[in-house]
N, C-alpha and C. Protein backbone atom coordinates (compact mmCIF):
# COMPACT_ATOMS: atom_id res chain seq x y z
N UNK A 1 318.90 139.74 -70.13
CA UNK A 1 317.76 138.95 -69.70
C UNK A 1 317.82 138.86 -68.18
N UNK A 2 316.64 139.48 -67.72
CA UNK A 2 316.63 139.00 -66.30
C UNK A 2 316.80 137.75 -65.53
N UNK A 3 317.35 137.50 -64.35
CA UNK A 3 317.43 136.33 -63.78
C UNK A 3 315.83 135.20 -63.73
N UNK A 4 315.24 135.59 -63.21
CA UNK A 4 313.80 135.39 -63.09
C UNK A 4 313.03 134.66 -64.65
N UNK A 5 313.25 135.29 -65.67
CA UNK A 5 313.32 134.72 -67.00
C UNK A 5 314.24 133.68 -67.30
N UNK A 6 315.24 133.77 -67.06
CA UNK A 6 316.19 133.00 -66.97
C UNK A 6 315.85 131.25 -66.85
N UNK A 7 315.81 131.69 -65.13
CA UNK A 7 315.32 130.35 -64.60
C UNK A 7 314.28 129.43 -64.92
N UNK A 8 313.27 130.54 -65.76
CA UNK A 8 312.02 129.77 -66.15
C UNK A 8 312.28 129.21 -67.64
N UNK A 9 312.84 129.60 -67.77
CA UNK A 9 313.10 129.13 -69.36
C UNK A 9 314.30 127.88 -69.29
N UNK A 10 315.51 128.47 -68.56
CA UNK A 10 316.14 126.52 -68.04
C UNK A 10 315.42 126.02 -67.50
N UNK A 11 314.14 126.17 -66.77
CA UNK A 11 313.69 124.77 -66.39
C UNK A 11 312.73 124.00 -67.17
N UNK A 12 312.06 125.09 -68.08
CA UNK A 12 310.96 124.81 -69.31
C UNK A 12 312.21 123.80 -70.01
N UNK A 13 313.32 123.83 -69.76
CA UNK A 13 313.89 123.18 -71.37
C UNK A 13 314.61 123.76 -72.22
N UNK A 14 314.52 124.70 -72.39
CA UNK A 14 314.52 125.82 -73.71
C UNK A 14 316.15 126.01 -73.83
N UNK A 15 317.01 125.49 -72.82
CA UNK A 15 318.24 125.65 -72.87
C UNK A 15 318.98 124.90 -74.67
N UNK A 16 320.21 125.36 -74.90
CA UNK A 16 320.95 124.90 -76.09
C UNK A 16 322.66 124.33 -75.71
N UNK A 17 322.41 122.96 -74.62
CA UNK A 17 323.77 122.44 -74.42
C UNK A 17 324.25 122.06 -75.47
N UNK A 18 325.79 121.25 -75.07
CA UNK A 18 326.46 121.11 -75.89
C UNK A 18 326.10 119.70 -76.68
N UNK A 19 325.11 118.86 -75.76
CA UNK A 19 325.11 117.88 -76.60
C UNK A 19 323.80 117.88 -77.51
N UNK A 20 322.97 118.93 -77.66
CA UNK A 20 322.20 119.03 -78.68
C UNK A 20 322.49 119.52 -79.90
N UNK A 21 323.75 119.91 -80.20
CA UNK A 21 324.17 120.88 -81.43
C UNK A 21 325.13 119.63 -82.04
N UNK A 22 325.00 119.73 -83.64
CA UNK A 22 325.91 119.22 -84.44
C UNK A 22 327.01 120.10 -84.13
N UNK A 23 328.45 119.59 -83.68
CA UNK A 23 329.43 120.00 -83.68
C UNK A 23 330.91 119.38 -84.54
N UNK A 24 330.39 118.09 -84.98
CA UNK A 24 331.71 116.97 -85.46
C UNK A 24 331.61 117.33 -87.42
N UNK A 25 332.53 117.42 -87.92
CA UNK A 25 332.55 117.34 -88.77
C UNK A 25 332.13 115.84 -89.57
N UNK A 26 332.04 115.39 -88.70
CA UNK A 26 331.50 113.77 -89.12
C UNK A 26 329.71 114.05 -88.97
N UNK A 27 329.16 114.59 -87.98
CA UNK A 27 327.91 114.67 -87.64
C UNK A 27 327.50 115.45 -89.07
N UNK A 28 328.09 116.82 -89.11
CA UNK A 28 327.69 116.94 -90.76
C UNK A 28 327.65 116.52 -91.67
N UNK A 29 328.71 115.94 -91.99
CA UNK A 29 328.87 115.31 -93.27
C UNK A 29 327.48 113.91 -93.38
N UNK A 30 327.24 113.76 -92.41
CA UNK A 30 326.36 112.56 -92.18
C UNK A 30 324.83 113.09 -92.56
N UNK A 31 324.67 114.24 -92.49
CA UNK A 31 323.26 115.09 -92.82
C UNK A 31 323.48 115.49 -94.05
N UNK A 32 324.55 115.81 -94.92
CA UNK A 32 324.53 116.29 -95.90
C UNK A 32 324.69 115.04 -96.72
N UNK A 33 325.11 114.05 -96.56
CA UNK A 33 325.38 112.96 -97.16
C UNK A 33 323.99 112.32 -97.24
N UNK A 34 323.05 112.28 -96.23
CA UNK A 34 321.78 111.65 -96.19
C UNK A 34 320.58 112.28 -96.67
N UNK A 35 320.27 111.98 -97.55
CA UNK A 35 318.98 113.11 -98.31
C UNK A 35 317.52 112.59 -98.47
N UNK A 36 317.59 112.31 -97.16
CA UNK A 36 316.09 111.62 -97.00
C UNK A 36 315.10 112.94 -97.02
N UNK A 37 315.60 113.70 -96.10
CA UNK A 37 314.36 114.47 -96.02
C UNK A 37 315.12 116.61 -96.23
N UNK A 38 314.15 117.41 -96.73
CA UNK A 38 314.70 118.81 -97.07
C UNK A 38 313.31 119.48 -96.77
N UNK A 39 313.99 120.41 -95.88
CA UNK A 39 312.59 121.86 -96.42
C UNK A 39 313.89 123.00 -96.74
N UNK A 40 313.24 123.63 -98.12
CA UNK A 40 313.74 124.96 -98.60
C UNK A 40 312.83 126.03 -98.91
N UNK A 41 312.83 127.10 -98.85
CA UNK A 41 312.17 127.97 -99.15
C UNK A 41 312.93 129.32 -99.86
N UNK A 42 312.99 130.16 -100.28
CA UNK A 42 313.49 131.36 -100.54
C UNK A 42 314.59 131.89 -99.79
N UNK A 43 314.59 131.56 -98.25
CA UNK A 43 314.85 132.10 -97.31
C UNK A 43 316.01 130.83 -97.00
N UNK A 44 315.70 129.72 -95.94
CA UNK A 44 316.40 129.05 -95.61
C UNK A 44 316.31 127.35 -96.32
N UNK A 45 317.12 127.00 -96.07
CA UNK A 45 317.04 125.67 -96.69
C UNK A 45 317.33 124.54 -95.51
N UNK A 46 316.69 123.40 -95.04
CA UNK A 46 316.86 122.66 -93.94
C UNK A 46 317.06 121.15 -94.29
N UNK A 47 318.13 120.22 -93.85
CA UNK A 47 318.45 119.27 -94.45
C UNK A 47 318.40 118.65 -92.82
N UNK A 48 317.72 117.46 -93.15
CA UNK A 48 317.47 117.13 -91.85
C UNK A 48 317.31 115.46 -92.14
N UNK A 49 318.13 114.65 -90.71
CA UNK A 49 318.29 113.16 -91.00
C UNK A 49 318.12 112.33 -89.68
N UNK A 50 317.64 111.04 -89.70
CA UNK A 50 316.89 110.94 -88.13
C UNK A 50 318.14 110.45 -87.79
N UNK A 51 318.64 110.36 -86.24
CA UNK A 51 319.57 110.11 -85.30
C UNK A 51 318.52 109.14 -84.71
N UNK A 52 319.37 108.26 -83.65
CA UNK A 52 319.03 107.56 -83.22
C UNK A 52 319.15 108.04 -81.37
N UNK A 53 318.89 109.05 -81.42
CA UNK A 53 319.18 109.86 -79.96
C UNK A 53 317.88 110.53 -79.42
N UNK A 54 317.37 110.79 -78.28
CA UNK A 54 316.04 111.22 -77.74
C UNK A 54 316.35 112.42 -78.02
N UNK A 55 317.01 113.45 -78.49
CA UNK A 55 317.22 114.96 -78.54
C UNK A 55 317.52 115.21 -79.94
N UNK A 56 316.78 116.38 -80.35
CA UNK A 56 316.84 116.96 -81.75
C UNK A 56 318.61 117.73 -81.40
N UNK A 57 319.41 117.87 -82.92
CA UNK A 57 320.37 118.23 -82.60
C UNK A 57 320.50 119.51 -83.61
N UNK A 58 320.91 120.22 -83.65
CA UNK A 58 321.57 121.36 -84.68
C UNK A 58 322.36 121.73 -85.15
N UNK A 59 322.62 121.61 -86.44
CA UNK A 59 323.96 122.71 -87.06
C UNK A 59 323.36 123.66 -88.06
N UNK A 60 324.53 124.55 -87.91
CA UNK A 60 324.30 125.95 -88.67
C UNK A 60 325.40 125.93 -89.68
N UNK A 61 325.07 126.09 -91.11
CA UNK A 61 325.92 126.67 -92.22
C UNK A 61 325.71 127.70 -92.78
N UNK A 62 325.95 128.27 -91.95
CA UNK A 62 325.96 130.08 -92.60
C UNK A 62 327.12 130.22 -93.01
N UNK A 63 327.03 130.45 -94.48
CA UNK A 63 328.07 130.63 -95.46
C UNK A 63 328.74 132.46 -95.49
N UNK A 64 329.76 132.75 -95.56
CA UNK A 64 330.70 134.13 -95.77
C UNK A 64 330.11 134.46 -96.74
N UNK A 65 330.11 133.46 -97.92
CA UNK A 65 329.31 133.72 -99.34
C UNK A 65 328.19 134.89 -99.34
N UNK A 66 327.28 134.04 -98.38
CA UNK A 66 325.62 134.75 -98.60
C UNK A 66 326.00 136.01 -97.42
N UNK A 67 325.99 136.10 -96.25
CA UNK A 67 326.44 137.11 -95.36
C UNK A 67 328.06 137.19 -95.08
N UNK A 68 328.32 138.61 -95.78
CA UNK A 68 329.56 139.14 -95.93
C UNK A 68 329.94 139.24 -94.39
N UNK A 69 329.17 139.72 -93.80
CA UNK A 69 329.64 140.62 -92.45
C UNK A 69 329.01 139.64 -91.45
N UNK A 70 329.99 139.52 -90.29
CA UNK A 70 330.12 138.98 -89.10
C UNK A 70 328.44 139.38 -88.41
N UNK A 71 328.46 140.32 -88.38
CA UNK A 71 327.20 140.89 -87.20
C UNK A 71 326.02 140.03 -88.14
N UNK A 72 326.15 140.17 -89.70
CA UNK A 72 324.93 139.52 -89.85
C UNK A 72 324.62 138.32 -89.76
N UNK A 73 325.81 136.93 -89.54
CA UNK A 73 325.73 136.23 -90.11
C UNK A 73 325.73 135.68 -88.22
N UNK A 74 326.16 136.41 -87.09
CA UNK A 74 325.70 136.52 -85.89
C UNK A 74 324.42 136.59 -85.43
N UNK A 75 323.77 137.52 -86.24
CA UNK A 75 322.36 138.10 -85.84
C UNK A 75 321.20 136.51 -86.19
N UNK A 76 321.43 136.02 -87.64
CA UNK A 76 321.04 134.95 -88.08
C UNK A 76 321.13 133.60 -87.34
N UNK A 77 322.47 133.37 -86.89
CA UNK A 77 322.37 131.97 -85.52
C UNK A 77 322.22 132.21 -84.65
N UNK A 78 321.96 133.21 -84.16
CA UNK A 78 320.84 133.60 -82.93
C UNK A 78 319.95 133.85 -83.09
N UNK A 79 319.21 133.93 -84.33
CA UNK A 79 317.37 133.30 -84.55
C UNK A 79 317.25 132.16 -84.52
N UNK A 80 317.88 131.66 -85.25
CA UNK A 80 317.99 130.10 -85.88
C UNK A 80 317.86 129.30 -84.34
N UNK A 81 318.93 129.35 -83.41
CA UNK A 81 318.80 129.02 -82.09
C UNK A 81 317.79 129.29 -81.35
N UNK A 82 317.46 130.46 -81.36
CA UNK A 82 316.30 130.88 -80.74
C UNK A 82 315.13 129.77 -80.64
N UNK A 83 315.13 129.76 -82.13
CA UNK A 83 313.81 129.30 -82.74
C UNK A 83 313.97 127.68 -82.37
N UNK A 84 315.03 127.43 -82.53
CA UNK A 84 315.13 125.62 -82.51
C UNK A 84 315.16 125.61 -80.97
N UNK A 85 315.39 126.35 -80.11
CA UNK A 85 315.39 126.19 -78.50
C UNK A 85 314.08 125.44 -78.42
N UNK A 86 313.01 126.60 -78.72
CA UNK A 86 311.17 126.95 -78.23
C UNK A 86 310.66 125.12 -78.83
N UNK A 87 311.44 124.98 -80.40
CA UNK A 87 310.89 123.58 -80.53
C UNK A 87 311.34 122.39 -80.56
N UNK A 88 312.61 122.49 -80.18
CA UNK A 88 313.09 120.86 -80.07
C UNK A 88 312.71 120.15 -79.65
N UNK A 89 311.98 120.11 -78.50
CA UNK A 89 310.77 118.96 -78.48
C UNK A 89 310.29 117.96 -78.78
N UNK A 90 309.51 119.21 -80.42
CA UNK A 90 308.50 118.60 -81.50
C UNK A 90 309.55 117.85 -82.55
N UNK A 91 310.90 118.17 -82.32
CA UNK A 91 311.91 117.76 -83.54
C UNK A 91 312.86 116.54 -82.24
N UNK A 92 312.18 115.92 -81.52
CA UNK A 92 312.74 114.88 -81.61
C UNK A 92 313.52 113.75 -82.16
N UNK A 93 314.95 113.39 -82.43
CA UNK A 93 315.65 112.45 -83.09
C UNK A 93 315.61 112.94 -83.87
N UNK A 94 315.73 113.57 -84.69
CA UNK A 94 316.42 114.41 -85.82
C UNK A 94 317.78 115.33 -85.57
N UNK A 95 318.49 115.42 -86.66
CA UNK A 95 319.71 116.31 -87.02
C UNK A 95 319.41 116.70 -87.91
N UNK A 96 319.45 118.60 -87.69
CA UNK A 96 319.22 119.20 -88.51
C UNK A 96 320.55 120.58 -88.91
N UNK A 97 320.20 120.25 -90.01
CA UNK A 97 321.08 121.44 -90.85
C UNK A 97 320.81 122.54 -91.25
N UNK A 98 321.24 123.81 -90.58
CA UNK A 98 320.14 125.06 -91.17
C UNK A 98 320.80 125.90 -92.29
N UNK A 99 320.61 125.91 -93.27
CA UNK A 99 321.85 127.20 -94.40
C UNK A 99 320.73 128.27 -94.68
N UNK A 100 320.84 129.45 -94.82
CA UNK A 100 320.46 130.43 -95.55
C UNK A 100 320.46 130.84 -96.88
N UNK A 101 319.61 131.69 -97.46
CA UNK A 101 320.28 132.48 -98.73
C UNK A 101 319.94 133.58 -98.78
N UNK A 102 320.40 135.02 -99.43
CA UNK A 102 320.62 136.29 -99.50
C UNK A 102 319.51 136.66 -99.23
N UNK A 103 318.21 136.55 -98.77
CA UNK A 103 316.86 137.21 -98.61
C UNK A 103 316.76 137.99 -96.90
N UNK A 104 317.48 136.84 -96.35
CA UNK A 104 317.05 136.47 -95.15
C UNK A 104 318.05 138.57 -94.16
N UNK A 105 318.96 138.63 -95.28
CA UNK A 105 319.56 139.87 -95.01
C UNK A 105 318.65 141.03 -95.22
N UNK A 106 317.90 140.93 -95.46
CA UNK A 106 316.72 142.23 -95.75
C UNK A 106 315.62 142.05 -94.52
N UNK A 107 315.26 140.61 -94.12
CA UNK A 107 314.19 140.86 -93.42
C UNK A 107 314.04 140.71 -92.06
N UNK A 108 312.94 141.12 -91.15
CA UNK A 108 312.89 141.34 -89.73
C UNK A 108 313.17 140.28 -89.15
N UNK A 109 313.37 140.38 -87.84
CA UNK A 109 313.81 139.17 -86.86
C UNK A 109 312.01 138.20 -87.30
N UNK A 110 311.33 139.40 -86.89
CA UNK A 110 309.77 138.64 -86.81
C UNK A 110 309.70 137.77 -88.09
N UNK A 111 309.97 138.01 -89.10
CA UNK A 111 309.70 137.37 -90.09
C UNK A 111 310.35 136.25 -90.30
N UNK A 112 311.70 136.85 -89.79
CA UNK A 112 312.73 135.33 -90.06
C UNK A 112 312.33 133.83 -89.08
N UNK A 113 311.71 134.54 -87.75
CA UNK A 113 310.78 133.59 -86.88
C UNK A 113 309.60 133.03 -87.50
N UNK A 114 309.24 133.59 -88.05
CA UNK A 114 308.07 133.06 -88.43
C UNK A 114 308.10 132.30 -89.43
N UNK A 115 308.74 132.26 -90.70
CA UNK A 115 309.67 130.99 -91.51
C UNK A 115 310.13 130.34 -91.04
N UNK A 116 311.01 130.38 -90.05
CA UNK A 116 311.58 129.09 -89.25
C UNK A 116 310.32 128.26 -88.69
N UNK A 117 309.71 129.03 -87.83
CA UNK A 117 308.49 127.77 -87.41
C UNK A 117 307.80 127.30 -88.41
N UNK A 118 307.47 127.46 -89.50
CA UNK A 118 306.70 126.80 -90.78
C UNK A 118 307.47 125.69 -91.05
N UNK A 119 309.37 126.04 -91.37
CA UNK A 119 310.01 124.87 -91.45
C UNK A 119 309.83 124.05 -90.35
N UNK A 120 310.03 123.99 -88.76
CA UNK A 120 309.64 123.32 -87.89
C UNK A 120 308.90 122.41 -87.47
N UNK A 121 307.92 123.08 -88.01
CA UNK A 121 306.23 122.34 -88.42
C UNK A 121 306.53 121.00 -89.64
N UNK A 122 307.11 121.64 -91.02
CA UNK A 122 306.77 120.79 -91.83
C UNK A 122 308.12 119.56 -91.63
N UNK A 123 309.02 119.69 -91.07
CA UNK A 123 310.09 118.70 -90.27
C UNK A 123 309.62 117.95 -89.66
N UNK A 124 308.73 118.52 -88.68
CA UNK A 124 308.08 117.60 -87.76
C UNK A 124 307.40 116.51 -88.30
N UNK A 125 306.50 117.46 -88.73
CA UNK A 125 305.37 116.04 -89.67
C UNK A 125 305.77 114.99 -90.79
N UNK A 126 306.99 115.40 -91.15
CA UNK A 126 307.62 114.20 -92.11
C UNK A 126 308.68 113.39 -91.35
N UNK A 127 308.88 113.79 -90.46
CA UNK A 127 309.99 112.65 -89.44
C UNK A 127 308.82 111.51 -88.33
């Protein structure tokens, strides 16, 4: 990525520090434990619980299970990120949980973007 892109995109926001990501094993357990709110689809499944913090936060459970191999299960939290960069925003005070299942290994980056923002959308409007 060029420098020039770069800069415009840290200053838009779009960055993924450390204090926006679920990292504590306590922070998970606290989303999986709380089952207020879910979007699932074929593809990914999203478990998501409001925080009491101005910043949407993220974790990823990409299971060995569903992606055997490293590169894929790489390729996948770098959509997933991608995608939650462009809208955290709109996902204000929420913690969200992203897991996959075996589909998501067959199909294009484009596609896998484009399911994620549907989940995004329907997160939004129920938080």
């Amino acid at each position: 990525m060029n420098s020039e892109l770069t800069t415009v995109l840290n200053k838009e926001g779009f960055t993924f520090p450390r204090h926006i990501r679920l990292l504590s094993s306590r922070d998970f357990q606290a989303v999986f434990r709380d089952k207020s709110s879910r979007s699932s689809d074929q593809r990914w499944t999203l478990l998501v619980r409001p925080n009491k913090l101005e910043d949407a936060r993220l974790g990823l459970a990409i299971s060995k299970r569903v992606l055997k191999h490293a590169v894929d299960r790489n390729r996948i939290k770098r959509i997933v990120r991608e995608s939650f960069r462009y809208h955290q925003q709109e996902l204000c005070g929420l913690d969200i949980v992203v897991m996959c299942r075996d589909e998501v290994k067959q199909m294009t980056n484009e596609d896998l973007f484009d399911s994620l923002n549907k989940h995004w959308r329907r997160v939004s409007n129920h938080a």
